[in-house]
PDB file of N, CA and C in Angstrom:
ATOM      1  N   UNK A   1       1.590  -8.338   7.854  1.00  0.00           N
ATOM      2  CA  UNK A   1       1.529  -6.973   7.307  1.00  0.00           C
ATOM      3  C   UNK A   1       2.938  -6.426   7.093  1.00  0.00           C
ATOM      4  N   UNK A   2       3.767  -6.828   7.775  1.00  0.00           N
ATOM      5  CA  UNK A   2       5.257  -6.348   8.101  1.00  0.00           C
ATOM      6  C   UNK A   2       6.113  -6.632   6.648  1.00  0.00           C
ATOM      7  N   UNK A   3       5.414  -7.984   6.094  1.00  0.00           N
ATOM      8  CA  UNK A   3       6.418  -8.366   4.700  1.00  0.00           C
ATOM      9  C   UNK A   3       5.404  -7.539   3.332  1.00  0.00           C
ATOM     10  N   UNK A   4       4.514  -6.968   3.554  1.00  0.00           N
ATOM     11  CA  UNK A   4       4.185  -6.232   2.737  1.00  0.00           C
ATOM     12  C   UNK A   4       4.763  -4.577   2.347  1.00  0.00           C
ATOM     13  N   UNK A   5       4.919  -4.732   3.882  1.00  0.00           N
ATOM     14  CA  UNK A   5       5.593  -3.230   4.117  1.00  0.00           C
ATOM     15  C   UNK A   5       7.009  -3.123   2.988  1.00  0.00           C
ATOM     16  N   UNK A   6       7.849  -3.960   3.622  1.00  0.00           N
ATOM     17  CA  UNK A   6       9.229  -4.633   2.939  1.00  0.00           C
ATOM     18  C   UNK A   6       8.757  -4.882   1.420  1.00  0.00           C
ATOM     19  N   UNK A   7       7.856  -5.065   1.129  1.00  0.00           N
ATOM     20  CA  UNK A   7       7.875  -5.790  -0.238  1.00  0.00           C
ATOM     21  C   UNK A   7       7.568  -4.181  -1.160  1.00  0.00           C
ATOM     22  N   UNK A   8       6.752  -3.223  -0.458  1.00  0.00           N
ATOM     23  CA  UNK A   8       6.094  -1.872  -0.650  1.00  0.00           C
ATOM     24  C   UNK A   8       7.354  -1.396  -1.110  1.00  0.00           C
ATOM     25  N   UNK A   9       8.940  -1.290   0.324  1.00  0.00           N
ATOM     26  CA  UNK A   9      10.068  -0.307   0.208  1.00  0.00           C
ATOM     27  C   UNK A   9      11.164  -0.871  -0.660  1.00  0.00           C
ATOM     28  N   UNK A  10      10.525  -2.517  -0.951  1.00  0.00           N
ATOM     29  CA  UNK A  10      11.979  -2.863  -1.957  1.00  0.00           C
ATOM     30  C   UNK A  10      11.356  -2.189  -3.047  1.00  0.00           C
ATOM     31  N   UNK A  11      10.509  -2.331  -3.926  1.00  0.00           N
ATOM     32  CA  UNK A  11       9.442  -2.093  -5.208  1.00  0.00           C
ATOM     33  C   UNK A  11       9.987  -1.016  -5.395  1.00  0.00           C
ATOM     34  N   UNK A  12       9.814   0.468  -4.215  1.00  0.00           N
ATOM     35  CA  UNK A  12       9.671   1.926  -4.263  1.00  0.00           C
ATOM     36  C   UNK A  12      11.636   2.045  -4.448  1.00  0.00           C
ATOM     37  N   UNK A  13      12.445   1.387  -4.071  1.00  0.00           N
ATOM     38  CA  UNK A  13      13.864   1.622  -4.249  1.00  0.00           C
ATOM     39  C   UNK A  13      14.088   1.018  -5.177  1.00  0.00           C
ATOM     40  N   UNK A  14      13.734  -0.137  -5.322  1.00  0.00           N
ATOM     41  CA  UNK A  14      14.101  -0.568  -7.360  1.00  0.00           C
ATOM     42  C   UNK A  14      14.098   0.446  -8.300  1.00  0.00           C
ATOM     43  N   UNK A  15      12.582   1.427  -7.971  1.00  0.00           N
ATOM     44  CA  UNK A  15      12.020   2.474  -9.100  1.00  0.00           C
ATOM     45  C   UNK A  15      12.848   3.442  -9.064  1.00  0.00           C
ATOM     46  N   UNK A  16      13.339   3.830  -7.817  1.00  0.00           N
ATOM     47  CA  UNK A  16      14.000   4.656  -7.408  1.00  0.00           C
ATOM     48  C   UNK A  16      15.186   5.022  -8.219  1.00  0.00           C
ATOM     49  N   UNK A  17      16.133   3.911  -8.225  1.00  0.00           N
ATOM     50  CA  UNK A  17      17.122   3.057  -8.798  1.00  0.00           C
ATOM     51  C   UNK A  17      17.324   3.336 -10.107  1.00  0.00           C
ATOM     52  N   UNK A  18      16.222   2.962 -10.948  1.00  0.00           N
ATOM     53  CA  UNK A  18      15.513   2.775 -12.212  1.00  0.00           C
ATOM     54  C   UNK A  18      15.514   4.144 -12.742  1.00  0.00           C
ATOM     55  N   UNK A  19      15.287   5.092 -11.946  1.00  0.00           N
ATOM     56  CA  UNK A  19      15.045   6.342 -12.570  1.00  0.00           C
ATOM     57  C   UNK A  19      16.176   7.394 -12.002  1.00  0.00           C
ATOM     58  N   UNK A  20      17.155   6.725 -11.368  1.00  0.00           N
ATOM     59  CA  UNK A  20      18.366   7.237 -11.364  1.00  0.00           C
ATOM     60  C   UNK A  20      19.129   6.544 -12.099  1.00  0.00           C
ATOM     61  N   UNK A  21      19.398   5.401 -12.302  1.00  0.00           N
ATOM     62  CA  UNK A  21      20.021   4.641 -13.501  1.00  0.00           C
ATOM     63  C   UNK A  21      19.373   4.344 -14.724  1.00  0.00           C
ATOM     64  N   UNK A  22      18.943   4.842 -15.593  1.00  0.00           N
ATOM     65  CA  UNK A  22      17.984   4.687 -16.340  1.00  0.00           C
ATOM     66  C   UNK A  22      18.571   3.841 -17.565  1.00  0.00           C
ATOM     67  N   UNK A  23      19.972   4.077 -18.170  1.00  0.00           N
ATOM     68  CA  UNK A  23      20.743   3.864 -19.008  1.00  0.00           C
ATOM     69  C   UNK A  23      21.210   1.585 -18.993  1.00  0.00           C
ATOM     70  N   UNK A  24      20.633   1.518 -17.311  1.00  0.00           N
ATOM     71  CA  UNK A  24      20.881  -0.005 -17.117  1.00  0.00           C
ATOM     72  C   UNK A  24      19.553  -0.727 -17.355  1.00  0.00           C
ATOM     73  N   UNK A  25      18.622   0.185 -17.807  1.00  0.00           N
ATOM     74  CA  UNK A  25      16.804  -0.668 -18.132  1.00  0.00           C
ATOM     75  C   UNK A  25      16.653  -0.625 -19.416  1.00  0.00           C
TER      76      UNK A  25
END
């Protein structure tokens, strides 16, 4: 369950990322 969690908070900080850098997508 633990690497889902991790897999949940990388996903949610990519987007994160994504929509603070928008100009690099």
């Amino acid at each position: 369950m633990w690497l889902l969690a991790i897999v949940i908070i990388a996903l949610a900080g990519y987007l994160v990322y994504a929509l603070i850098n928008p100009e690099k997508f």
